[in-house]
C-alpha atoms as a PDB file:
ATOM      1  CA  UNK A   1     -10.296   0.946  17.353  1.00  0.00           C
ATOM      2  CA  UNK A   2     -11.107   0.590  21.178  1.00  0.00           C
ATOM      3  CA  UNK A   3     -10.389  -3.360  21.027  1.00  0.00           C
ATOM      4  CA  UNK A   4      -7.140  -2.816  18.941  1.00  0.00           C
ATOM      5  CA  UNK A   5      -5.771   0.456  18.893  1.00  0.00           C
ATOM      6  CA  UNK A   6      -4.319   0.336  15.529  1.00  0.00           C
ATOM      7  CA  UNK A   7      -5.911   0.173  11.984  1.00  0.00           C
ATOM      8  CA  UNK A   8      -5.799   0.361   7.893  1.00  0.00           C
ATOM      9  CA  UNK A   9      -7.616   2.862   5.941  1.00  0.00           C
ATOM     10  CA  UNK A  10      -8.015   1.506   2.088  1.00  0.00           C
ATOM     11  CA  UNK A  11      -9.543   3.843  -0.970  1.00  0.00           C
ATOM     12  CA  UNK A  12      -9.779   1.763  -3.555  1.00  0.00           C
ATOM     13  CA  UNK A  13     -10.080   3.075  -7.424  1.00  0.00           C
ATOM     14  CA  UNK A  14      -9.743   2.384 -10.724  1.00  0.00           C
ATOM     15  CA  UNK A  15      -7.176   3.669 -13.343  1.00  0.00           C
ATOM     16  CA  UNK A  16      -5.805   3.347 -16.517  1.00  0.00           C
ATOM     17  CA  UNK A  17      -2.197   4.395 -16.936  1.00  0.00           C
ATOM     18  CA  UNK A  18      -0.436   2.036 -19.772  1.00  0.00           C
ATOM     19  CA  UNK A  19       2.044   0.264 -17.406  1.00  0.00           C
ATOM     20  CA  UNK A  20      -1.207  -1.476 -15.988  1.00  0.00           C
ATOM     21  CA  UNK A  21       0.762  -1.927 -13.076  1.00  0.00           C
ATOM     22  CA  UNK A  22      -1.389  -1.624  -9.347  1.00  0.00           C
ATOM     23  CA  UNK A  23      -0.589   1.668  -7.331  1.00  0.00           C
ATOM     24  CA  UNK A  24      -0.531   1.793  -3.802  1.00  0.00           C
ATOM     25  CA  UNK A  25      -0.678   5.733  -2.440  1.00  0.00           C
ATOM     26  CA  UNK A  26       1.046   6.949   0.536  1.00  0.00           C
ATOM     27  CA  UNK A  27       1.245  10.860  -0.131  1.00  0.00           C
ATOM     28  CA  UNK A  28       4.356  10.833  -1.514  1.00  0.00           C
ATOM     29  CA  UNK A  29       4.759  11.619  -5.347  1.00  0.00           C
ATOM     30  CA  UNK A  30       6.697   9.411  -7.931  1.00  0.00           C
ATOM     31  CA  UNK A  31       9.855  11.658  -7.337  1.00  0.00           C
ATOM     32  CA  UNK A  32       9.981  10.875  -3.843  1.00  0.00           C
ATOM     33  CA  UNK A  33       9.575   7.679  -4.157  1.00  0.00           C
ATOM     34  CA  UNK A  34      12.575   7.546  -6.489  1.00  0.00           C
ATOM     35  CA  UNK A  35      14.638   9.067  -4.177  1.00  0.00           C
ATOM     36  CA  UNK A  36      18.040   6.407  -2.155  1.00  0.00           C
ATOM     37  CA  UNK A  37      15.854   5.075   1.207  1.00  0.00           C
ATOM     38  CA  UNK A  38      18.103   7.515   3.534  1.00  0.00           C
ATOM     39  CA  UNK A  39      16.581  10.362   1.419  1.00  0.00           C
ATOM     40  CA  UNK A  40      13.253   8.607   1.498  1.00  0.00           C
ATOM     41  CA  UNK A  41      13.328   8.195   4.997  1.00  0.00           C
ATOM     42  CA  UNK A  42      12.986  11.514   6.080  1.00  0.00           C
ATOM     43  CA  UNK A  43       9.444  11.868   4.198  1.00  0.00           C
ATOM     44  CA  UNK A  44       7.812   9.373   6.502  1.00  0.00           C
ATOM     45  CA  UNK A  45       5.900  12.114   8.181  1.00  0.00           C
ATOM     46  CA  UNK A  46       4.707  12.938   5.325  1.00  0.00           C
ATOM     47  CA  UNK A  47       2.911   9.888   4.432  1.00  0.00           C
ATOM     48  CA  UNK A  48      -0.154   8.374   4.964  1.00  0.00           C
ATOM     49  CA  UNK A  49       1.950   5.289   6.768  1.00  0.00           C
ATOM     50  CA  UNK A  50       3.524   7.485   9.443  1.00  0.00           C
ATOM     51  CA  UNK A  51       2.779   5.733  12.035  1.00  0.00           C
ATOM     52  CA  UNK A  52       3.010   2.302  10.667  1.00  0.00           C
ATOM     53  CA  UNK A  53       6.354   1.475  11.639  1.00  0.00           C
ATOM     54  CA  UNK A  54       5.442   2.168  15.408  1.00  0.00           C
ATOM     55  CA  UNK A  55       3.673  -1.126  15.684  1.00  0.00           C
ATOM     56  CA  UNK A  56       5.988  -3.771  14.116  1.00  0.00           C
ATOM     57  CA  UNK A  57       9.903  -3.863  13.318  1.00  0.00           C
ATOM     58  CA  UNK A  58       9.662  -3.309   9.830  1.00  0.00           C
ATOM     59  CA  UNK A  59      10.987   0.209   8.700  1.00  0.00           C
ATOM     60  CA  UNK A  60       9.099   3.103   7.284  1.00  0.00           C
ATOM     61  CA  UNK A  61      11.103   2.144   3.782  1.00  0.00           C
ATOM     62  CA  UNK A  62      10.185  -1.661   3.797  1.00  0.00           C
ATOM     63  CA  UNK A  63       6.704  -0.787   4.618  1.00  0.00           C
ATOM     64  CA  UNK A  64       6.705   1.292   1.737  1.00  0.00           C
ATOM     65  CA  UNK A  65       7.989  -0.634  -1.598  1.00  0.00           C
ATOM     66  CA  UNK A  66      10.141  -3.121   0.511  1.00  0.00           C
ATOM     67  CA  UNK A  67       9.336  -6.887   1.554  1.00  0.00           C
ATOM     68  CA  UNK A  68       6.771  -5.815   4.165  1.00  0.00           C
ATOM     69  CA  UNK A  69       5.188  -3.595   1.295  1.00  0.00           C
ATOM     70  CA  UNK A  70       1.615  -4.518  -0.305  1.00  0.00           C
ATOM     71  CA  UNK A  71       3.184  -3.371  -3.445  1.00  0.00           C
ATOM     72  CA  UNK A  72       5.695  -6.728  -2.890  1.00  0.00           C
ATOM     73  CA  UNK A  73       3.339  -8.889  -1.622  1.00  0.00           C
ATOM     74  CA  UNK A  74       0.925  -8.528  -4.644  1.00  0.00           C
ATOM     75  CA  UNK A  75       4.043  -8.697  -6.949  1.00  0.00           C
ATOM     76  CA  UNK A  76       4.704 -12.000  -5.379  1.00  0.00           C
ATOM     77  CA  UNK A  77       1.703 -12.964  -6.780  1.00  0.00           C
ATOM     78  CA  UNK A  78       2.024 -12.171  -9.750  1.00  0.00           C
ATOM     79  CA  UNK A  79       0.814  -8.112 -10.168  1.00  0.00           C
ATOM     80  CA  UNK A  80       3.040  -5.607 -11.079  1.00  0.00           C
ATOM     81  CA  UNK A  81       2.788  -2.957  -8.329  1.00  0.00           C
ATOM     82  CA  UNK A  82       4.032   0.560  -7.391  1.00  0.00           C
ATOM     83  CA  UNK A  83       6.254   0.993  -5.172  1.00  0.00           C
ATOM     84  CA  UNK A  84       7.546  -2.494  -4.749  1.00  0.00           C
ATOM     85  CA  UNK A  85      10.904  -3.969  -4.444  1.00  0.00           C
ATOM     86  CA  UNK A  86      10.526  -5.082  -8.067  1.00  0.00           C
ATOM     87  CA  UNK A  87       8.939  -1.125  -9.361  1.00  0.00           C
ATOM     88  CA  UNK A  88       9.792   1.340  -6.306  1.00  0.00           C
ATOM     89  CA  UNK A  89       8.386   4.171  -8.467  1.00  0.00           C
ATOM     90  CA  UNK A  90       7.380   4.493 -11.473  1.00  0.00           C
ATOM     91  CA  UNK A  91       9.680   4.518 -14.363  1.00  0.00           C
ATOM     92  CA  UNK A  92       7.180   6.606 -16.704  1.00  0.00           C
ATOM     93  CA  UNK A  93       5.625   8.719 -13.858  1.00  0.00           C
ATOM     94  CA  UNK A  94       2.275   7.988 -14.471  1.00  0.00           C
ATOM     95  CA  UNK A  95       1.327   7.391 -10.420  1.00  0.00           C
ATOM     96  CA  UNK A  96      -1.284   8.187  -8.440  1.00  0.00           C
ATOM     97  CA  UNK A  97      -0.189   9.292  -4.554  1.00  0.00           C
ATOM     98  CA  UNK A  98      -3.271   9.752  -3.169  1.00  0.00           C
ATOM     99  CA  UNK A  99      -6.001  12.265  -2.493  1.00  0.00           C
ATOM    100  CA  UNK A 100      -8.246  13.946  -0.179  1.00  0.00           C
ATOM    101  CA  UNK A 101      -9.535  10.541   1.613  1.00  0.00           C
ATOM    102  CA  UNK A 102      -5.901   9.261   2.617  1.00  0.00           C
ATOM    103  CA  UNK A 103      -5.000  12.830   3.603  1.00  0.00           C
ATOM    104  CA  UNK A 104      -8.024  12.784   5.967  1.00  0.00           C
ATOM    105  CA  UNK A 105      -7.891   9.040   7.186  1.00  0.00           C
ATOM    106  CA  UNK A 106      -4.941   8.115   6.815  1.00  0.00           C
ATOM    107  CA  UNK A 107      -1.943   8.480   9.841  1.00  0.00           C
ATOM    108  CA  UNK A 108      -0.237  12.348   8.586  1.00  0.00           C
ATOM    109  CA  UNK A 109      -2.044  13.507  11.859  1.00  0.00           C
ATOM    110  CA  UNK A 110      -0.024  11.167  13.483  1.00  0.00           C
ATOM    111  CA  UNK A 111      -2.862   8.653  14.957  1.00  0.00           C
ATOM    112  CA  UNK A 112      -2.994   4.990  14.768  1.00  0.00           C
ATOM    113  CA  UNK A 113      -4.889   5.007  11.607  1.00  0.00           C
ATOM    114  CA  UNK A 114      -2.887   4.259   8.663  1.00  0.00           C
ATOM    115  CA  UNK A 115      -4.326   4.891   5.212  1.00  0.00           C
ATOM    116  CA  UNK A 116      -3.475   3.632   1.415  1.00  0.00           C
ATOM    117  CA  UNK A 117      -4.822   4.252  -1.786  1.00  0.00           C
ATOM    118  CA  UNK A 118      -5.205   1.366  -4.140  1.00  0.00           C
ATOM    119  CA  UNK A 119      -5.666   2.040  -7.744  1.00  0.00           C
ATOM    120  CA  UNK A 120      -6.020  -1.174  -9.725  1.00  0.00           C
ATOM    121  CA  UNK A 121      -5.460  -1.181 -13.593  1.00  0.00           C
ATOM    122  CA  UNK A 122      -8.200  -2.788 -15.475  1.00  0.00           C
ATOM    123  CA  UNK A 123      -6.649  -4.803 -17.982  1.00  0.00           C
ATOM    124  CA  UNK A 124      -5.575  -7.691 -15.788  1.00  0.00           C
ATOM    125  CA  UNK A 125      -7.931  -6.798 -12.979  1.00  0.00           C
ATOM    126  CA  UNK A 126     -10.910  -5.262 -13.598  1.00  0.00           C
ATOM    127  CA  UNK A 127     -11.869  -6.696 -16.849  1.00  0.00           C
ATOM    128  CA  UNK A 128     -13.343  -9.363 -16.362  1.00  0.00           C
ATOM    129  CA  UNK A 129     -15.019 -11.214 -14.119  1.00  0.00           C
ATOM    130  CA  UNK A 130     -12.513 -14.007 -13.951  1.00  0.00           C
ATOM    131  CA  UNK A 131      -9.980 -11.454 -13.352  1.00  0.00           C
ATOM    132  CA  UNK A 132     -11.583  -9.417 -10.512  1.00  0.00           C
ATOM    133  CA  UNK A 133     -11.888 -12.666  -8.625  1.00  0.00           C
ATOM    134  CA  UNK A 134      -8.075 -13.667  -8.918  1.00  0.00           C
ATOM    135  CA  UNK A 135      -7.637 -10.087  -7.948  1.00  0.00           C
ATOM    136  CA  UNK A 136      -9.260  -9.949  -5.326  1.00  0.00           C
ATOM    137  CA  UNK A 137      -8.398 -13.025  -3.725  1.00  0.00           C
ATOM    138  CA  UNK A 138      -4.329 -12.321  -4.242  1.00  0.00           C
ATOM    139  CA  UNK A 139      -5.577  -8.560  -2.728  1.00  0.00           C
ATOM    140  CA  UNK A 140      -7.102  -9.962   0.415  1.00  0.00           C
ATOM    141  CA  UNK A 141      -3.895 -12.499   0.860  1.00  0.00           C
ATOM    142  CA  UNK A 142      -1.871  -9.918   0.403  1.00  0.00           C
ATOM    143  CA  UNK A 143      -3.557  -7.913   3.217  1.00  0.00           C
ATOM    144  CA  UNK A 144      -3.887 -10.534   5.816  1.00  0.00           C
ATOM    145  CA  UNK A 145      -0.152 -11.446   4.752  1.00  0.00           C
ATOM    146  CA  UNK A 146       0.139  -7.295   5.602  1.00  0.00           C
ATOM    147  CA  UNK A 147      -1.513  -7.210   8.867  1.00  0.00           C
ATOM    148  CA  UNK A 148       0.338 -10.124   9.705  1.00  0.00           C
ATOM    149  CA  UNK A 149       4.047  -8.697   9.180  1.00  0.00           C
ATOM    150  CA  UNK A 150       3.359  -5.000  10.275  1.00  0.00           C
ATOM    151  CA  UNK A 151       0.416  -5.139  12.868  1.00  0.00           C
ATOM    152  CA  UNK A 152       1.254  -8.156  14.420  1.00  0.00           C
ATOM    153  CA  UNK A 153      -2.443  -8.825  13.809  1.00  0.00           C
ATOM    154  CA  UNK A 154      -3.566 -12.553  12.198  1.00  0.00           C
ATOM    155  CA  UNK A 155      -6.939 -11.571  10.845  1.00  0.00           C
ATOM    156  CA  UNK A 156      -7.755 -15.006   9.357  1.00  0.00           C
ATOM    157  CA  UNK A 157      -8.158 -16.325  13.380  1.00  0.00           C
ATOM    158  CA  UNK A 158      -9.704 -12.960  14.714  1.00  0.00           C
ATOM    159  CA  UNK A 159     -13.830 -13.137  15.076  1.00  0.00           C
ATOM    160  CA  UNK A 160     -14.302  -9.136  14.193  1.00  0.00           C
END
């Protein structure tokens, strides 16, 4: 934090909702999410991503399920992910939001610490071992690709 100033929370779980689709939490329930962007806009205090936006010029909404998203950059390789340009919410409202962790770590309070949940379906990425790996590989691309567009940050040449 001292070196950078700026930072990701990530609580990752497990679920099993029948879409199998990954969820990425920001706070913000399924209904929200489903709401125009100019609507949507005005819960970015709300979220777990407030401050996000402050450190790139991406918007709040393209951080969320737009290009920038991690929901769109793991669709783009091939996982079906909430909210995402593709899926901005979730069509049979089986979504997880978030919970006590992002509340606490994540940036509601307004600091430089952003926070996501990450639920991961297991068919497709948790059962197997084959799977996991693939997973996990298009997960960390994802986030470097994520760090990249709204940090500013390229994590593949920084010695942490």
């Amino acid at each position: 934090m001292q070196e950078f100033g700026k930072g990701l929370y990530i609580d990752v779980h497990g679920q099993s909702h029948p879409n199998a689709f990954i969820e990425f939490g920001y706070l913000l329930d399924n209904h929200i999410l489903a709401l125009n962007n100019t609507k949507l806009e005005k819960y970015k205090k709300l979220s777990s991503i407030n401050t996000l936006s402050d450190f790139s010029e991406e918007s709040f909404v393209n951080q969320l399920k737009g290009e920038s998203s991690l929901g769109t950059l793991m669709c783009m390789k091939g996982y079906d992910s909430i909210p995402s340009i593709k899926f901005p919410y979730a069509i049979d409202d089986n979504y997880y939001e978030g919970t006590h962790n992002t509340i606490n770590y994540g940036s509601l309070d307004g600091k430089s610490i952003n926070g996501i949940q990450i639920e991961f379906p297991y068919i497709g990425c948790r059962d197997s071992k084959e799977n996991r790996e693939k997973c996990a590989k298009a997960m960390v691309d994802s986030i470097l690709k994520f760090f990249e567009i709204n940090f500013q940050m390229n994590l593949k040449e920084k010695k942490i």
